[in-house]
C-alpha atoms as a PDB file:
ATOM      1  CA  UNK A   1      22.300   2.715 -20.391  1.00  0.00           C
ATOM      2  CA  UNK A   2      24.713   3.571 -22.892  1.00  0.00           C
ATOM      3  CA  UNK A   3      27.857   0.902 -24.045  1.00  0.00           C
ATOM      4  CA  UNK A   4      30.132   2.528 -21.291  1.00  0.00           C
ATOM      5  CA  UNK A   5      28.212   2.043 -18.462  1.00  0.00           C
ATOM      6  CA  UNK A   6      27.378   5.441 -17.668  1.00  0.00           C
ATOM      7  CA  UNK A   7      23.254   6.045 -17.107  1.00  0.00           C
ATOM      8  CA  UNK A   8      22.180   9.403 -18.348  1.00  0.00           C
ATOM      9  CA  UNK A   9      20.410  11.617 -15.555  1.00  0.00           C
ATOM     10  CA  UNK A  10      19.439  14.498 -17.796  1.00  0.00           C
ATOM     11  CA  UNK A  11      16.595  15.018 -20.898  1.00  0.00           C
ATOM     12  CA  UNK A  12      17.566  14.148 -24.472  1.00  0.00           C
ATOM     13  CA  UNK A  13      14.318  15.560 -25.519  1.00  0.00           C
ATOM     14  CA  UNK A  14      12.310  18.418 -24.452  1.00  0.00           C
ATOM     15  CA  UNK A  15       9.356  17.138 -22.210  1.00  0.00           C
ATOM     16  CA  UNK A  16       6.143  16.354 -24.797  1.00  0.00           C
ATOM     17  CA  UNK A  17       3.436  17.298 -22.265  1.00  0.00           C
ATOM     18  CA  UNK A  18       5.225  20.393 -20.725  1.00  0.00           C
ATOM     19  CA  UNK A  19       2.081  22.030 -22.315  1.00  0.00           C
ATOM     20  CA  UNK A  20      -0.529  20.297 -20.878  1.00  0.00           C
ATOM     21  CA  UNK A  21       1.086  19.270 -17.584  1.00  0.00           C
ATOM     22  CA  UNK A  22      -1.221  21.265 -15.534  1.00  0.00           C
ATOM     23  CA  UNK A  23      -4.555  19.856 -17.244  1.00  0.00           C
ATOM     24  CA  UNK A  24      -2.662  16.010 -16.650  1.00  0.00           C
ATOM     25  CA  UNK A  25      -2.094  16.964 -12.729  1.00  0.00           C
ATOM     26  CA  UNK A  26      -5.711  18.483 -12.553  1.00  0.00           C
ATOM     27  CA  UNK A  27      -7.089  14.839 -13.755  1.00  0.00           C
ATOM     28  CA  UNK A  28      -4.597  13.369 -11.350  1.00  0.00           C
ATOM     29  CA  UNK A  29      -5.647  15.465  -8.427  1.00  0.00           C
ATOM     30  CA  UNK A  30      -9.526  14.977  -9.081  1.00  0.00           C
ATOM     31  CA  UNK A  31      -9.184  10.660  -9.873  1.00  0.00           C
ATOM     32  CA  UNK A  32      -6.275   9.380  -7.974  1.00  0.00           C
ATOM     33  CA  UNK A  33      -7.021   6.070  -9.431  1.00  0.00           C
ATOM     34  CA  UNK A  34      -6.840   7.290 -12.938  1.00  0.00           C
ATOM     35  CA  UNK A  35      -4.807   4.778 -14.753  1.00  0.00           C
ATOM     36  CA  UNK A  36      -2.359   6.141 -17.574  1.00  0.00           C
ATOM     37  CA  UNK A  37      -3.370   4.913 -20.474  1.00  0.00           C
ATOM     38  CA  UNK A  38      -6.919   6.417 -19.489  1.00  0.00           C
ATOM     39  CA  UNK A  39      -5.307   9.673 -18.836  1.00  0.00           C
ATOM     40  CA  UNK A  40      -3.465   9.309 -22.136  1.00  0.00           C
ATOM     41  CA  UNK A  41      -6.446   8.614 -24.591  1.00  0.00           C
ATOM     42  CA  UNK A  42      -8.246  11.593 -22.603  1.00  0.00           C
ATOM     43  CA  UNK A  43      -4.890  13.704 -23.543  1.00  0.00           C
ATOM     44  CA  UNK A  44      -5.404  12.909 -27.149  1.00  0.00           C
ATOM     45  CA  UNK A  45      -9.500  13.616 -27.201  1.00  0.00           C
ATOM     46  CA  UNK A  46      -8.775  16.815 -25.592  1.00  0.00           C
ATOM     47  CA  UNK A  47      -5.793  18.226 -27.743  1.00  0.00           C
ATOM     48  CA  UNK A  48      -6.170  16.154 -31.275  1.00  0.00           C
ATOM     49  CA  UNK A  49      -3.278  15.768 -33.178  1.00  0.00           C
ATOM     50  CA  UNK A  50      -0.807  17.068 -30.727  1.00  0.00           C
ATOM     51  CA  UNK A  51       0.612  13.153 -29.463  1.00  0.00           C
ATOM     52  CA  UNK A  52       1.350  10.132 -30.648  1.00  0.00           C
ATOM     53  CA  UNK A  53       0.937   6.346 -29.505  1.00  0.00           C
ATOM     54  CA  UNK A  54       4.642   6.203 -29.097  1.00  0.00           C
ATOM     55  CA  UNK A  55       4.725   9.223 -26.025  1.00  0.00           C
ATOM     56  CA  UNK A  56       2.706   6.872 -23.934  1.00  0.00           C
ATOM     57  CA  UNK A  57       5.449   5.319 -22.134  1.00  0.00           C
ATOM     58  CA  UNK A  58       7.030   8.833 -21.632  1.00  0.00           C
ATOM     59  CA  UNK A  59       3.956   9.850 -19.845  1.00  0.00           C
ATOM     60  CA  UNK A  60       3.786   6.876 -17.767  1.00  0.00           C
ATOM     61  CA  UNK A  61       6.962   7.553 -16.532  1.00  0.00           C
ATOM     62  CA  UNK A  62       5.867  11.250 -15.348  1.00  0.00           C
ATOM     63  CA  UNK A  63       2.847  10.196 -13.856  1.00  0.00           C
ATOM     64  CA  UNK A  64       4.815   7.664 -11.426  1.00  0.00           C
ATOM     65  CA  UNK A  65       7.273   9.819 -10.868  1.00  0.00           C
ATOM     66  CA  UNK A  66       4.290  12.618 -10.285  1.00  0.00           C
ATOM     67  CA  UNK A  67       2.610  10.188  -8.123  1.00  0.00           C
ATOM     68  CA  UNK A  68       5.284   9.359  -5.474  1.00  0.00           C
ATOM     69  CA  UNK A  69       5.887  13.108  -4.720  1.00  0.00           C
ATOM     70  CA  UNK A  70       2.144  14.510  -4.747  1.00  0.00           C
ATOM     71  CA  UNK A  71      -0.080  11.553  -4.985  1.00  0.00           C
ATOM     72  CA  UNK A  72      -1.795   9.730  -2.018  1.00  0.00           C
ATOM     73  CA  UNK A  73      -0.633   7.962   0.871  1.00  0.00           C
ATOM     74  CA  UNK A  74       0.173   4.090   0.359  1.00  0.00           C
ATOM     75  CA  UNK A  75      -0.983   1.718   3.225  1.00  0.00           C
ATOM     76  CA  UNK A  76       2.295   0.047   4.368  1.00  0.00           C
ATOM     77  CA  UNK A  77       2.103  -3.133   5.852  1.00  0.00           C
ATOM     78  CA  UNK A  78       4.689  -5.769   7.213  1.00  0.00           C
ATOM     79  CA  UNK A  79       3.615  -9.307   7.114  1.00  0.00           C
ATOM     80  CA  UNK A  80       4.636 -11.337  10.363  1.00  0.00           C
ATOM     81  CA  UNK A  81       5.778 -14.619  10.338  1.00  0.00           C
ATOM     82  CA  UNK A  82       5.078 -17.123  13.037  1.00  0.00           C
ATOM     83  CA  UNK A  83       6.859 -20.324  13.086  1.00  0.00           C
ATOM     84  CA  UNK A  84       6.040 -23.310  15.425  1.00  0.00           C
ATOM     85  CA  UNK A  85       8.680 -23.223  18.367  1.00  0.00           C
ATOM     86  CA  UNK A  86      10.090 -20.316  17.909  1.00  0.00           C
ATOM     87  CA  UNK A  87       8.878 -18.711  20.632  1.00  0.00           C
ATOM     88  CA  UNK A  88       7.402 -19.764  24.199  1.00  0.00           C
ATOM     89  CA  UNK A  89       4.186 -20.002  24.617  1.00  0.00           C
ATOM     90  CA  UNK A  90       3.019 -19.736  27.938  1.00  0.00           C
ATOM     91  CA  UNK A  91      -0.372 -21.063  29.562  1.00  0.00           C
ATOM     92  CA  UNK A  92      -2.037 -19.082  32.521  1.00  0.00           C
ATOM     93  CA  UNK A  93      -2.596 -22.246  35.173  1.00  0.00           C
ATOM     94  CA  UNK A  94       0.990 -23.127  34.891  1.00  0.00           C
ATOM     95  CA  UNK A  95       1.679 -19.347  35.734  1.00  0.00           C
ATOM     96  CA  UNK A  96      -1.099 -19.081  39.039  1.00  0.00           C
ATOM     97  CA  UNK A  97      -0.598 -22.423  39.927  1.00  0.00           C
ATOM     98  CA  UNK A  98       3.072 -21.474  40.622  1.00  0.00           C
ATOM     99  CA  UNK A  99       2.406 -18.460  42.194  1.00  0.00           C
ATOM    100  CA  UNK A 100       0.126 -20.101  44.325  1.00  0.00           C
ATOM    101  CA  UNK A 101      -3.016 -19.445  42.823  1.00  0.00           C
ATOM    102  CA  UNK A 102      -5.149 -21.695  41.497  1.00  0.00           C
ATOM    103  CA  UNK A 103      -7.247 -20.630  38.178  1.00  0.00           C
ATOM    104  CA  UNK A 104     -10.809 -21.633  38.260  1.00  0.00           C
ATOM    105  CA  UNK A 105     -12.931 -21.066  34.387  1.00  0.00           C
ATOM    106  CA  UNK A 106     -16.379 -21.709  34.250  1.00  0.00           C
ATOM    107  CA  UNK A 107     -18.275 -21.521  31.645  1.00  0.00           C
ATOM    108  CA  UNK A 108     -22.128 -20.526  31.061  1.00  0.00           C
ATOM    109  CA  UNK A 109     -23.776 -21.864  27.885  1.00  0.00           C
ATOM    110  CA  UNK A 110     -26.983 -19.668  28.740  1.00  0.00           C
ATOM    111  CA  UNK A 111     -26.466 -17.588  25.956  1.00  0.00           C
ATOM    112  CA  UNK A 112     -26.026 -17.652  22.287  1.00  0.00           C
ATOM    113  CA  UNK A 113     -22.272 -16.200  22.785  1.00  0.00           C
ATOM    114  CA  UNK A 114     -19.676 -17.623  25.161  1.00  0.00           C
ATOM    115  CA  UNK A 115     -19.139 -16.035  28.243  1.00  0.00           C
ATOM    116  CA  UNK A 116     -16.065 -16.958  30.163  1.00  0.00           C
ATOM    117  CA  UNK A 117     -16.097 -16.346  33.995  1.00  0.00           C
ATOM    118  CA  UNK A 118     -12.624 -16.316  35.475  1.00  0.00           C
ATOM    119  CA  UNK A 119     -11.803 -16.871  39.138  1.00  0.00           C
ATOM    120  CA  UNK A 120      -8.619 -16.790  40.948  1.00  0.00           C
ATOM    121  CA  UNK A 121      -8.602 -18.979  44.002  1.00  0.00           C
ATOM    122  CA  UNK A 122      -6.187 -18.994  46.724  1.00  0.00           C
END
């Protein structure tokens, strides 16, 4: 960001690996997982002498950018939260017992797992 505040949205270079985009998005496409500075030494092996060290970071910035349009899906996930007393818990023989039911469990200890039988009585 320059001194007045304003962020540039446009190049101030020509893109380095305009070239050789297509052979970056063909190692993309066939390891998803490849990380960039992999990607980047395999860059250099393949065309010698055409980067430098110091284009890394410009590459790393077109393979995230690369990745959120084309690469794969990301697993979301939202982590829940339960806190004591927030919420009512409720337990099934208060709920028959007021209804008029009464909730019988037995259990059998026959067998190597639990097995719950459940009766409602009237």
């Amino acid at each position: 960001m320059s001194q007045c505040g304003v962020s540039q949205k446009h190049r101030t270079r020509e893109n380095p690996f305009e070239l050789d985009w297509r052979w970056v998005e063909e190692q993309l496409a066939r390891d998803p997982a490849l990380q960039t500075k992999t990607l980047f030494a395999l860059l250099c092996e393949a065309f010698p002498g055409r980067y430098q060290g110091g284009q890394l970071r410009t590459l790393q910035r077109q393979v995230r950018a690369w990745r959120v349009r084309h690469g794969p899906e990301r697993e979301v996930m939202f982590p829940q939260e339960h806190l004591p007393g927030r919420m009512a818990q409720s337990d099934l023989r208060f709920a028959a017992a007021s209804a008029g039911w009464i909730l019988r469990i037995q259990s059998h200890a026959c067998a190597p797992t639990c097995c719950w039988n459940l009766r409602f009585v009237r």
